[in-house]
Protein backbone atom coordinates (compact mmCIF):
# COMPACT_ATOMS: atom_id res chain seq x y z
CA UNK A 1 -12.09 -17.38 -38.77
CA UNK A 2 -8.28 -18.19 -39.00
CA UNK A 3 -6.08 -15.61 -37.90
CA UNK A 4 -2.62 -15.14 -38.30
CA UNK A 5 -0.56 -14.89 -34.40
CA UNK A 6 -0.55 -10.67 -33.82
CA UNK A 7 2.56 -9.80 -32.23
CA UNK A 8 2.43 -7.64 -29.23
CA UNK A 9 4.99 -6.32 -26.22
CA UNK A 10 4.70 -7.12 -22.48
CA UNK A 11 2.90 -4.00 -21.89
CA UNK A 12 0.00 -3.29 -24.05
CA UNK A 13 -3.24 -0.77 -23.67
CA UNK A 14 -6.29 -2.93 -24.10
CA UNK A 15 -9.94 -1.99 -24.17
CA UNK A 16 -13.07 -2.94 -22.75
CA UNK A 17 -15.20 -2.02 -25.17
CA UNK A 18 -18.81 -3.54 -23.45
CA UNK A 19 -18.21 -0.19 -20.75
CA UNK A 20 -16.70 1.83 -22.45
CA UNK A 21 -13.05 1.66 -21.54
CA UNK A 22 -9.91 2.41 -23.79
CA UNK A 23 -6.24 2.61 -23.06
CA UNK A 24 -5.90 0.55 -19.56
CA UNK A 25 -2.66 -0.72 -19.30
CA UNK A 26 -2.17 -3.90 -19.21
CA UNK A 27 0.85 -6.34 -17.96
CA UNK A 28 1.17 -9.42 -20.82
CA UNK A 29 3.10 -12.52 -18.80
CA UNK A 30 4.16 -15.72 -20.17
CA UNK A 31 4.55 -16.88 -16.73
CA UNK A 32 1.03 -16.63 -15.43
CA UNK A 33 -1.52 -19.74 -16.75
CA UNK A 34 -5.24 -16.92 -16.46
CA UNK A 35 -5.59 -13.16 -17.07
CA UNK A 36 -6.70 -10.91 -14.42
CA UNK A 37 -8.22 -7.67 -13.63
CA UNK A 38 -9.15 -5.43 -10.91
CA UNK A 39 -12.49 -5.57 -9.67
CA UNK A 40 -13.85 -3.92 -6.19
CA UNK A 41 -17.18 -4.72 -4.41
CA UNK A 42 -17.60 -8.16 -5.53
CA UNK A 43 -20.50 -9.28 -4.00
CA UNK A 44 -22.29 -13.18 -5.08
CA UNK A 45 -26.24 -13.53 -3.67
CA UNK A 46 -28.98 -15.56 -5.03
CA UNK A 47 -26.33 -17.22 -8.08
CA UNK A 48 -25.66 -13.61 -9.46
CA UNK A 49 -22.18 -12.31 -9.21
CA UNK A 50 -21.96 -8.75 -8.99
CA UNK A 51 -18.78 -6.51 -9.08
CA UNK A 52 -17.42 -2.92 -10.07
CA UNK A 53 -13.87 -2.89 -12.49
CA UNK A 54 -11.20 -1.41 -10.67
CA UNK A 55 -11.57 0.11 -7.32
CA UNK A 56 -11.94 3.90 -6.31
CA UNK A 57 -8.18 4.52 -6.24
CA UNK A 58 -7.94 3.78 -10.18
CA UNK A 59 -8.53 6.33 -12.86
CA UNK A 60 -10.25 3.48 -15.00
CA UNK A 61 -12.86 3.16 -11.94
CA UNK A 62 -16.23 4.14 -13.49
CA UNK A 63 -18.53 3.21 -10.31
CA UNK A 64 -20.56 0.90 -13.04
CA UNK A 65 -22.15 -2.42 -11.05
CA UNK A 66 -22.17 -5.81 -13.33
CA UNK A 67 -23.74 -8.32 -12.78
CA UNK A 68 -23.98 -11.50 -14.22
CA UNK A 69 -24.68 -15.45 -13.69
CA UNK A 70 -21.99 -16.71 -15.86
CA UNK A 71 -19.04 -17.04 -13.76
CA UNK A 72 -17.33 -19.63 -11.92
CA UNK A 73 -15.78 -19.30 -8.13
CA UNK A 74 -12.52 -21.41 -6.15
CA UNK A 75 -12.13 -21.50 -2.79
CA UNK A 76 -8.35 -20.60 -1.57
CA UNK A 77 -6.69 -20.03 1.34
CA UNK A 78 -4.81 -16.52 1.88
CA UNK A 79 -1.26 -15.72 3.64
CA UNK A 80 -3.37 -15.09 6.20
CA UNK A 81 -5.35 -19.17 6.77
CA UNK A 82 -8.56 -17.57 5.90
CA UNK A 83 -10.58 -19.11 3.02
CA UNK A 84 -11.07 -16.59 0.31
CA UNK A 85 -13.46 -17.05 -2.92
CA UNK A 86 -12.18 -15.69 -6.08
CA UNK A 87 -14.61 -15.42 -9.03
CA UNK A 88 -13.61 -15.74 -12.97
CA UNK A 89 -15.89 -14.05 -16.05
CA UNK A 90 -15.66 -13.67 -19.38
CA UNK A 91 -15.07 -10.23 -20.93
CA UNK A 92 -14.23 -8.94 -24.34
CA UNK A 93 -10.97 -7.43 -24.29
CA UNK A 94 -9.55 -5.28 -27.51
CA UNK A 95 -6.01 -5.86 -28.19
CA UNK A 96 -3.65 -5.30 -30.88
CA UNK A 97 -6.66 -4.16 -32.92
CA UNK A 98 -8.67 -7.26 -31.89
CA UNK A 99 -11.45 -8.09 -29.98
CA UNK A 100 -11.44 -11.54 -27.58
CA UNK A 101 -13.27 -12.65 -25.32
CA UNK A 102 -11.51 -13.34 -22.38
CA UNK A 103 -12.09 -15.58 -19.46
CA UNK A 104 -10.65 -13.17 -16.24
CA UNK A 105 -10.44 -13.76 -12.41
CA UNK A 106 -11.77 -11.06 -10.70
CA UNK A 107 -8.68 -9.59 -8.30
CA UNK A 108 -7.75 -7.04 -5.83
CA UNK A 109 -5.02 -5.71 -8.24
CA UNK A 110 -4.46 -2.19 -6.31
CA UNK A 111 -1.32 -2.76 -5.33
CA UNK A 112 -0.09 -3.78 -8.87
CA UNK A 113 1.36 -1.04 -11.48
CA UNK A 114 -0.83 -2.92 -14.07
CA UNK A 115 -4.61 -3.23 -13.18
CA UNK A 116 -4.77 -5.82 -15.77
CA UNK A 117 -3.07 -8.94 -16.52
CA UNK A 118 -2.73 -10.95 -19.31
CA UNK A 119 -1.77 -14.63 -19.27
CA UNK A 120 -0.97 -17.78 -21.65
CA UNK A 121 -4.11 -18.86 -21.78
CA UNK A 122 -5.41 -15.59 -23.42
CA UNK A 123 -2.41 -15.62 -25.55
CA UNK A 124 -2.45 -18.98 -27.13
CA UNK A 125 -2.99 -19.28 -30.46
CA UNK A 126 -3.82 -15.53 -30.99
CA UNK A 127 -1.05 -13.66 -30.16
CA UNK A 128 2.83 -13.65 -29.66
CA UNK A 129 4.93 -11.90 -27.15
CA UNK A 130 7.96 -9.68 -28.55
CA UNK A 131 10.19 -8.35 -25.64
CA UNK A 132 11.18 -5.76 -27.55
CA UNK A 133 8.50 -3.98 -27.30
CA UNK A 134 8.48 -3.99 -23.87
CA UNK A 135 6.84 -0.55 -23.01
CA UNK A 136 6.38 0.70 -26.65
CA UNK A 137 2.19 0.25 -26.49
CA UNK A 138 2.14 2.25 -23.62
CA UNK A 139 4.06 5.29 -25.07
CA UNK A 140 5.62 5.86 -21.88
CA UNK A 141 8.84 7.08 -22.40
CA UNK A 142 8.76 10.54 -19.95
CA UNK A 143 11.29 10.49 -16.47
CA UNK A 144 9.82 11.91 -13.79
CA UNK A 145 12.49 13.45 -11.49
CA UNK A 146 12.10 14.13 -8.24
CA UNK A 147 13.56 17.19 -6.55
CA UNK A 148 12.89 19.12 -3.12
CA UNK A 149 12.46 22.62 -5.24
CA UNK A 150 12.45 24.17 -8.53
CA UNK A 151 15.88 26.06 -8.23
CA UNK A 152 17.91 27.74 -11.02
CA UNK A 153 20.24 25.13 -10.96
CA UNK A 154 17.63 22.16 -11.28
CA UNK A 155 16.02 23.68 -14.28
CA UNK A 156 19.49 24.55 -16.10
CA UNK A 157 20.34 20.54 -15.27
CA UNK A 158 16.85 19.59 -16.69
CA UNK A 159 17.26 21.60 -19.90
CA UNK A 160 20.65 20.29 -20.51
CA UNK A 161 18.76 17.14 -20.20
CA UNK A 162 16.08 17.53 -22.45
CA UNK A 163 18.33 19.43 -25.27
CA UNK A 164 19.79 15.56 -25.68
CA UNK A 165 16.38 14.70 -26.17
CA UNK A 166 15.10 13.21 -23.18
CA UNK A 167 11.30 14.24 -21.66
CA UNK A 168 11.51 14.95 -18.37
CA UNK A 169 8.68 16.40 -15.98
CA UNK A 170 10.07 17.94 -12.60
CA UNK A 171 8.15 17.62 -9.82
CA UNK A 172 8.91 18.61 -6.55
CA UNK A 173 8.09 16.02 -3.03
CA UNK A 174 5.78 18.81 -1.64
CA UNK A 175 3.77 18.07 -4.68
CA UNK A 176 3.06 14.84 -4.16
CA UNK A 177 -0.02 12.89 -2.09
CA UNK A 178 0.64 9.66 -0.46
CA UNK A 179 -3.05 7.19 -0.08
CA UNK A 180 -2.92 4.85 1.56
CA UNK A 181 -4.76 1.68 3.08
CA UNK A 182 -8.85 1.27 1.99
CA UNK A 183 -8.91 0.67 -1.94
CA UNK A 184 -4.90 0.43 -2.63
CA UNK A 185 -1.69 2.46 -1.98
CA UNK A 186 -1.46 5.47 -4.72
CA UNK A 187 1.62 7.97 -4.83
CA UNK A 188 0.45 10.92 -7.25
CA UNK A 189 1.13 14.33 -8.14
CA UNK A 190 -1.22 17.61 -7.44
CA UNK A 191 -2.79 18.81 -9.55
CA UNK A 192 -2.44 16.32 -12.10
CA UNK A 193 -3.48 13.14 -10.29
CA UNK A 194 -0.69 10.99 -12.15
CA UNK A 195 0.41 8.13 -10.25
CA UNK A 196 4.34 8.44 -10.52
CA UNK A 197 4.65 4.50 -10.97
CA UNK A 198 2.98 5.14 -14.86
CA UNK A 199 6.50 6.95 -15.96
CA UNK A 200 9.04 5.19 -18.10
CA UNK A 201 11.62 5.95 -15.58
CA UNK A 202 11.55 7.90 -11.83
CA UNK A 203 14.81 10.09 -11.13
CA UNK A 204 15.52 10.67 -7.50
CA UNK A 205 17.44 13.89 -8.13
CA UNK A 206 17.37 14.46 -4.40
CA UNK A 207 16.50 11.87 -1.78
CA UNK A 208 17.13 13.99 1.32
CA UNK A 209 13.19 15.26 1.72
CA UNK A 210 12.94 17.70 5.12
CA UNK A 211 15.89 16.87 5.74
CA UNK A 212 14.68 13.31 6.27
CA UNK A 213 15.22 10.07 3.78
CA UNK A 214 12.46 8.06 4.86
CA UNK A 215 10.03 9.85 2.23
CA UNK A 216 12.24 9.22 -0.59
CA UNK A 217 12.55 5.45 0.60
CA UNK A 218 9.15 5.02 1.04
CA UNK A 219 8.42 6.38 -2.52
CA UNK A 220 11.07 3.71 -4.06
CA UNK A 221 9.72 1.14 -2.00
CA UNK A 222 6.15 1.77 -3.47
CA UNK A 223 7.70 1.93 -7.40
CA UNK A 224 9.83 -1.34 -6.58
CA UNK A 225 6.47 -3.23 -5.60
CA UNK A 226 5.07 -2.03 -9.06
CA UNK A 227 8.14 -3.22 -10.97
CA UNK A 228 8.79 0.61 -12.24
CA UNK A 229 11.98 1.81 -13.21
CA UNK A 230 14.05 4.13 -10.90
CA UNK A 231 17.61 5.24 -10.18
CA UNK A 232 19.03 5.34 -7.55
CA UNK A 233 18.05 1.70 -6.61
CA UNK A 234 19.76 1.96 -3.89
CA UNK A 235 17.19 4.74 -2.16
CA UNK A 236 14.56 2.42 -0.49
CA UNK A 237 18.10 0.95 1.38
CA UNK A 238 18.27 4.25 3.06
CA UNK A 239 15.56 5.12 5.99
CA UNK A 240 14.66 2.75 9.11
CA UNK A 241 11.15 1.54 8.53
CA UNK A 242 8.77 5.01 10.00
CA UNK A 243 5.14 4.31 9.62
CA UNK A 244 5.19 5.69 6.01
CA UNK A 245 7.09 2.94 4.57
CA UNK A 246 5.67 0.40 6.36
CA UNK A 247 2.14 1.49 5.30
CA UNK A 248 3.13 0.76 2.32
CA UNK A 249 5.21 -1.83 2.27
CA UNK A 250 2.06 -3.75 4.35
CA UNK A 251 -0.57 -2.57 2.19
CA UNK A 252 1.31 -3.94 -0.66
CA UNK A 253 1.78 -7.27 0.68
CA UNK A 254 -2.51 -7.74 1.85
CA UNK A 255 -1.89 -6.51 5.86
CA UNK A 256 -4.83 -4.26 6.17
CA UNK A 257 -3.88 -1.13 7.62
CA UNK A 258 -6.08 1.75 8.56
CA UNK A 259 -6.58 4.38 5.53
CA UNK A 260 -4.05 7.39 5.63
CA UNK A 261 -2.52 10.08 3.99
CA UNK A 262 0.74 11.60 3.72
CA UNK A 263 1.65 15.05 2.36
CA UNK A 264 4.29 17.31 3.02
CA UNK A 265 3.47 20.25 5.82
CA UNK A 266 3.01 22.85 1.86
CA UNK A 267 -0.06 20.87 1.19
CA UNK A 268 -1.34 19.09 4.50
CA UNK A 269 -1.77 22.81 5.32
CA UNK A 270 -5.04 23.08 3.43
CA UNK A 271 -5.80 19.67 3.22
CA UNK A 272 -8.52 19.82 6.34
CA UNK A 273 -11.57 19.21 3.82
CA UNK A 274 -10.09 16.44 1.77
CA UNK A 275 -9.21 14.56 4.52
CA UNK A 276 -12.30 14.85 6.44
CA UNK A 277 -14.14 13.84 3.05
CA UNK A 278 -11.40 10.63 2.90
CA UNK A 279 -10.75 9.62 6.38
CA UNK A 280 -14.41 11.19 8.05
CA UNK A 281 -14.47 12.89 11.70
CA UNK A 282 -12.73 12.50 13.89
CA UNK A 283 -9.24 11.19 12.22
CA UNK A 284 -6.08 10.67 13.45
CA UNK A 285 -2.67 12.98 12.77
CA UNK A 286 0.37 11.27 14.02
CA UNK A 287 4.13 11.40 13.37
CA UNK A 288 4.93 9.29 11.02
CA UNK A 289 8.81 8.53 12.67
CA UNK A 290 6.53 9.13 16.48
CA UNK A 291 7.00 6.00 18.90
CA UNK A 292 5.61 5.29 22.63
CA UNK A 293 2.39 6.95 21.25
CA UNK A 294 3.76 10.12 21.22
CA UNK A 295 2.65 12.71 18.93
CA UNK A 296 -0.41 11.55 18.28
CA UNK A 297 -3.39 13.43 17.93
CA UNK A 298 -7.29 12.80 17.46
CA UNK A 299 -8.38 15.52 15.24
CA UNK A 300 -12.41 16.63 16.18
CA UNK A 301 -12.58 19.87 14.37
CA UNK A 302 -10.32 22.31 12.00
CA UNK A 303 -9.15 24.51 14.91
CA UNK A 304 -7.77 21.36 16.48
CA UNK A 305 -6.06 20.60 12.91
CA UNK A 306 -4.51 23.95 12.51
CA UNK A 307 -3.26 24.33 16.21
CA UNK A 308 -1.70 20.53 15.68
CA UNK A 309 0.08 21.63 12.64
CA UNK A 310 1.35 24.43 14.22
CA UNK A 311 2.62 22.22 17.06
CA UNK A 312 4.19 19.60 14.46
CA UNK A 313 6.35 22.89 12.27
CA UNK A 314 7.30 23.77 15.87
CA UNK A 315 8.61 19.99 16.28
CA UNK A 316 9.69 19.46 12.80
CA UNK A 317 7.15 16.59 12.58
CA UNK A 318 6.06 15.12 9.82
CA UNK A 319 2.39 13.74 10.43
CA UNK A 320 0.40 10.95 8.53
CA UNK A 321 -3.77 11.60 8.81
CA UNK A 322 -5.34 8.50 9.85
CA UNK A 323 -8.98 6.98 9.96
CA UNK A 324 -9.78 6.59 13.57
CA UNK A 325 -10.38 2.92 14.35
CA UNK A 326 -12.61 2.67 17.13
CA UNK A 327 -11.83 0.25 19.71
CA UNK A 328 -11.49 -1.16 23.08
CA UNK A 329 -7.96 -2.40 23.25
CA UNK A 330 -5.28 -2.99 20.71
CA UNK A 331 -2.69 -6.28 21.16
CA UNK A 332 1.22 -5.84 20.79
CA UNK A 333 2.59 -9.66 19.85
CA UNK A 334 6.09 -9.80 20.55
CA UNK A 335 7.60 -12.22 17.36
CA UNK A 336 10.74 -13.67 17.66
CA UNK A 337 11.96 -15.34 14.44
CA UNK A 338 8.58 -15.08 12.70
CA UNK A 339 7.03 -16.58 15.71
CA UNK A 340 4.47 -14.99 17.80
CA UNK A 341 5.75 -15.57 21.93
CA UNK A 342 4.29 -13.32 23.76
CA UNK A 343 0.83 -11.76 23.24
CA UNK A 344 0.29 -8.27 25.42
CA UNK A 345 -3.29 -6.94 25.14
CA UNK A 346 -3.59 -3.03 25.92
CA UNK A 347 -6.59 -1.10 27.61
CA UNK A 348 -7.04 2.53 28.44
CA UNK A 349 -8.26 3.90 31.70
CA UNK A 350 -9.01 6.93 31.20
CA UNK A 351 -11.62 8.18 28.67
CA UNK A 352 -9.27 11.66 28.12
CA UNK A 353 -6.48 9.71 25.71
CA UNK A 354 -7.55 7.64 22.83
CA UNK A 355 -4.10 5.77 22.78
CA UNK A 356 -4.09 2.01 24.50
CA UNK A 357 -0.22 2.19 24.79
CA UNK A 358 1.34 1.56 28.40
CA UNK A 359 3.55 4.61 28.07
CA UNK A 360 0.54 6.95 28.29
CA UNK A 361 -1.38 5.53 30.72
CA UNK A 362 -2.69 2.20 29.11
CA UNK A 363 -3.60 -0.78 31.42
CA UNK A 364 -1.60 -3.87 29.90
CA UNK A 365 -2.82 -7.86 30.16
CA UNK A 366 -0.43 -10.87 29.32
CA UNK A 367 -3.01 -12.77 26.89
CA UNK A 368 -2.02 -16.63 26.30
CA UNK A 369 -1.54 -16.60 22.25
CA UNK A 370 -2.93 -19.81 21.62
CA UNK A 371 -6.04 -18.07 22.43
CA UNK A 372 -5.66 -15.89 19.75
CA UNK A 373 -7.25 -16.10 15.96
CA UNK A 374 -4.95 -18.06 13.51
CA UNK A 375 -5.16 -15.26 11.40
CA UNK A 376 -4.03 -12.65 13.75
CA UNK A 377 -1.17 -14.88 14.75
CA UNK A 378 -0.38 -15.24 10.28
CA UNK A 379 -0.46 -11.43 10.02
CA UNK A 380 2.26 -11.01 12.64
CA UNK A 381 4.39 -13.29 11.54
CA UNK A 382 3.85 -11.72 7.92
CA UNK A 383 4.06 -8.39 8.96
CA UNK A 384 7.62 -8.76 10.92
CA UNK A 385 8.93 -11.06 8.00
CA UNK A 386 8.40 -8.13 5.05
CA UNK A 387 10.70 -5.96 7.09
CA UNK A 388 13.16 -9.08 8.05
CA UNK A 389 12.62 -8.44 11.37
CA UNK A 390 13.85 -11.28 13.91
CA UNK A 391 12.77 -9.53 16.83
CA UNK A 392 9.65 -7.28 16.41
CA UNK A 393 6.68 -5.85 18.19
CA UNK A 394 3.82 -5.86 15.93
CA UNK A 395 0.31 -3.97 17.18
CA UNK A 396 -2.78 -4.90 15.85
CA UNK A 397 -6.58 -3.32 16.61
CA UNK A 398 -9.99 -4.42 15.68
CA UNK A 399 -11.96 -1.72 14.94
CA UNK A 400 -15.29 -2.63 16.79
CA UNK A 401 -17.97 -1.86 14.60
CA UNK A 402 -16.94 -3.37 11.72
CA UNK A 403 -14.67 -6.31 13.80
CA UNK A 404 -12.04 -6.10 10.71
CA UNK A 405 -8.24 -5.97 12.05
CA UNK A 406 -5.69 -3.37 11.25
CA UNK A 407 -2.04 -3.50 11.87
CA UNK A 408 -0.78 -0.07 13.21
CA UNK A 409 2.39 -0.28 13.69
CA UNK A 410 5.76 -2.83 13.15
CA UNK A 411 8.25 -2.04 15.78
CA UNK A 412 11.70 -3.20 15.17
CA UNK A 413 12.71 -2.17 19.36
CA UNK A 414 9.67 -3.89 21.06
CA UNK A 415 10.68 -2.69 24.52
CA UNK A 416 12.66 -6.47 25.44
CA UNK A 417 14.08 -4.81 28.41
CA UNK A 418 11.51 -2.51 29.37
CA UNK A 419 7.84 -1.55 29.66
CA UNK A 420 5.76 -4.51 30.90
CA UNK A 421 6.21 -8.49 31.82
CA UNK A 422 10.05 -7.41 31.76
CA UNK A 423 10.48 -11.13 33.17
CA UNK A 424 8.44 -13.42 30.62
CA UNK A 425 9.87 -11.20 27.38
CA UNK A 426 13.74 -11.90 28.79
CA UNK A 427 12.64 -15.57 29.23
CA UNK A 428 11.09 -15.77 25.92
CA UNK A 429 14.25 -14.09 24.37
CA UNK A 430 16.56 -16.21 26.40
CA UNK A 431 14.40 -19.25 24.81
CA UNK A 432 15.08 -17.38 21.53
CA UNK A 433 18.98 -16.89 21.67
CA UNK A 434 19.05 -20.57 22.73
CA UNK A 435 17.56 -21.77 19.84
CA UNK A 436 20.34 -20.08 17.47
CA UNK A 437 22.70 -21.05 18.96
CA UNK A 438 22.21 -24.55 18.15
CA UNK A 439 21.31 -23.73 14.31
């Protein structure tokens, strides 16, 4: 059948009508040659291919297994040197008002505002792209703005607002639940569950959140990855990199970290069962600006939650739960420009602490990096160059059970002129300085 070309925007809500999906948003770009989608647990045995869509982060994820032997597989290698296998199929896709059927590689798409992508090859010959209706499909057209409370004055600003006609949902920061790590970063609101990167347009009425900036930051950071719109853009300029951001900002970029969460002290309050049910016993709660393994806490039981949370309002802290990684030791690699120099690999005596860190009590070992993985040596010199780090101090543990890596921590002051190996780190930074010089 001959069809005419149907003219669509560069957002558009398709459906998957084979499992019963309808109105996933979808990003339509001229620039990419194959269409994508998310898909979690992909799994190929005996020349089956089987695989979930989406992952359980995504409000599309139905938990359905597919399987199928019509696909096709290419081996690549990742940021990281490690080979990966990525898997196409063919899906039919509704669009416009018309149903394809679309050849798709199978992706990890969490950290991507559109769980969907669609590329020239699905377009040619069906369908043309009109930038001006950028947006229109997805009938997204509400600002979110972003306050620290719901004052008299905010709601006579927000009603000015919306008398001009513009929608506009306040919410306030203590609203707001921060996952990250496992299946994909998500910022969304409670109760809701809306993930703030699906509004037209985020508003950062206030960016001062505790009296801290690093929240804000973090949250701009996490829209900016997604390609959302936001004023001001200046806001993820404003904080030093605390373990929030760089969650995030590592997450985003495929650095595994271990799975947290982030609320405000209003709803980490009564957030003991969730997070057990997410993160499993014991977790971690540490302060998300805390250095020198300070602050940090291993969580067995909710009387040790509450009396921690009454230590952190005490300290104005502001904690991030964590999974607790089991392990033996963790490694700090010292990069200078992008360049991994010094490896330092840290034990614990005693069995009281669960921290490896020198400062409280940890036994440290100057490891040769050469004998370290490729890969391990990749994500440092990834992990310093998303924060343009020159000099950095980035710690990495491998949780023993599973023997996957996680990067804990970037550190923009790795201790040069103190701590351990005092000698080698001023020779290797002397080395450094050298080499600058003569740029």
């Amino acid at each position: 059948m001959n069809y005419h070309l149907t003219a669509i925007g560069t957002t558009e809500k398709i459906a998957l009508p084979d499992y019963g999906l309808d109105n996933v948003p979808a990003k339509v770009d001229t620039g990419a040659d194959s269409s994508a989608i998310w898909a979690s647990n992909i799994i190929e045995k005996d020349s089956q291919l089987q695989f979930t869509l989406f992952g359980p982060a995504s409000p599309y994820f139905n938990g359905k297994v597919i399987r199928t032997k019509k696909y096709s597989s290419v081996t690549v290698k990742n940021s990281f040197g490690h080979s990966e296998v990525r898997y196409k199929v063919k899906l039919r896709l509704g669009i416009a008002g018309r149903t394809i059927k679309v050849s798709v590689g199978l992706a990890n798409r969490s950290a991507n505002r559109f769980p969907v992508l669609i590329g020239r090859r699905t377009l040619h010959g069906k369908f043309v792209v009109d930038v001006a209706k950028r947006n229109q499909a997805l009938g997204n057209h509400k600002v979110l703005m972003l306050i620290n409370n719901k004052s008299a004055a905010n709601r006579k600003f927000t009603e000015d607002l919306m008398s001009k006609g513009i929608e506009i949902e306040r919410v306030t920061y203590d609203q707001l639940v921060f996952s990250l790590g496992g299946e994909g970063n998500r910022i969304t609101i409670t109760p809701s569950g809306a993930d703030i990167s699906d509004y037209g347009l985020v508003y950062f009425r206030t960016s001062k959140v505790h009296g801290r900036d690093f929240v804000a930051a973090a949250i701009a950071q996490y829209l900016a990855n997604r390609n959302a719109e936001y004023i001001d853009r200046s806001v993820n300029l404003l904080a030093n990199p605390d373990k929030l951001y760089q969650y995030i900002m590592l997450a985003d970029n495929g650095v595994a970290v271990p799975q947290s969460v982030f609320m405000l002290p209003h709803l980490l309050n009564d957030a003991y069962e969730r997070l057990v049910v997410d993160l499993g016993l014991p977790f971690i709660l540490k302060d998300s600006s805390g250095s020198r393994g300070e602050h940090n806490y291993l969580i067995n039981s909710h009387a040790e939650f509450s009396r921690t949370l009454r230590q952190a309002e005490d300290l104005d802290l502001l904690l991030i739960a964590q999974k607790y990684i089991p392990n033996d030791f963790d490694y700090r690699l010292i990069t200078l420009g992008g360049q991994v120099v010094l490896a330092i690999k840290r034990t614990r005596k005693v069995s009281e602490t669960h921290l490896n860190n020198v400062s409280q009590g940890g036994r440290a070992e100057l490891v040769d990096p050469a004998s370290l993985k490729p890969a391990l040596i990749n994500q440092a010199g990834l992990s310093a160059k998303l924060f343009q780090l020159q000099i950095a101090g980035v710690d990495l543990v491998q949780d023993k059970v599973s023997k996957l890596w996680y990067c804990l921590e970037v550190n923009k002051a790795p201790h040069i002129y103190s701590g351990s190996f005092i000698d080698e780190k001023a020779a290797a930074f002397a080395n450094y300085l050298n080499q600058r010089l003569l740029i």
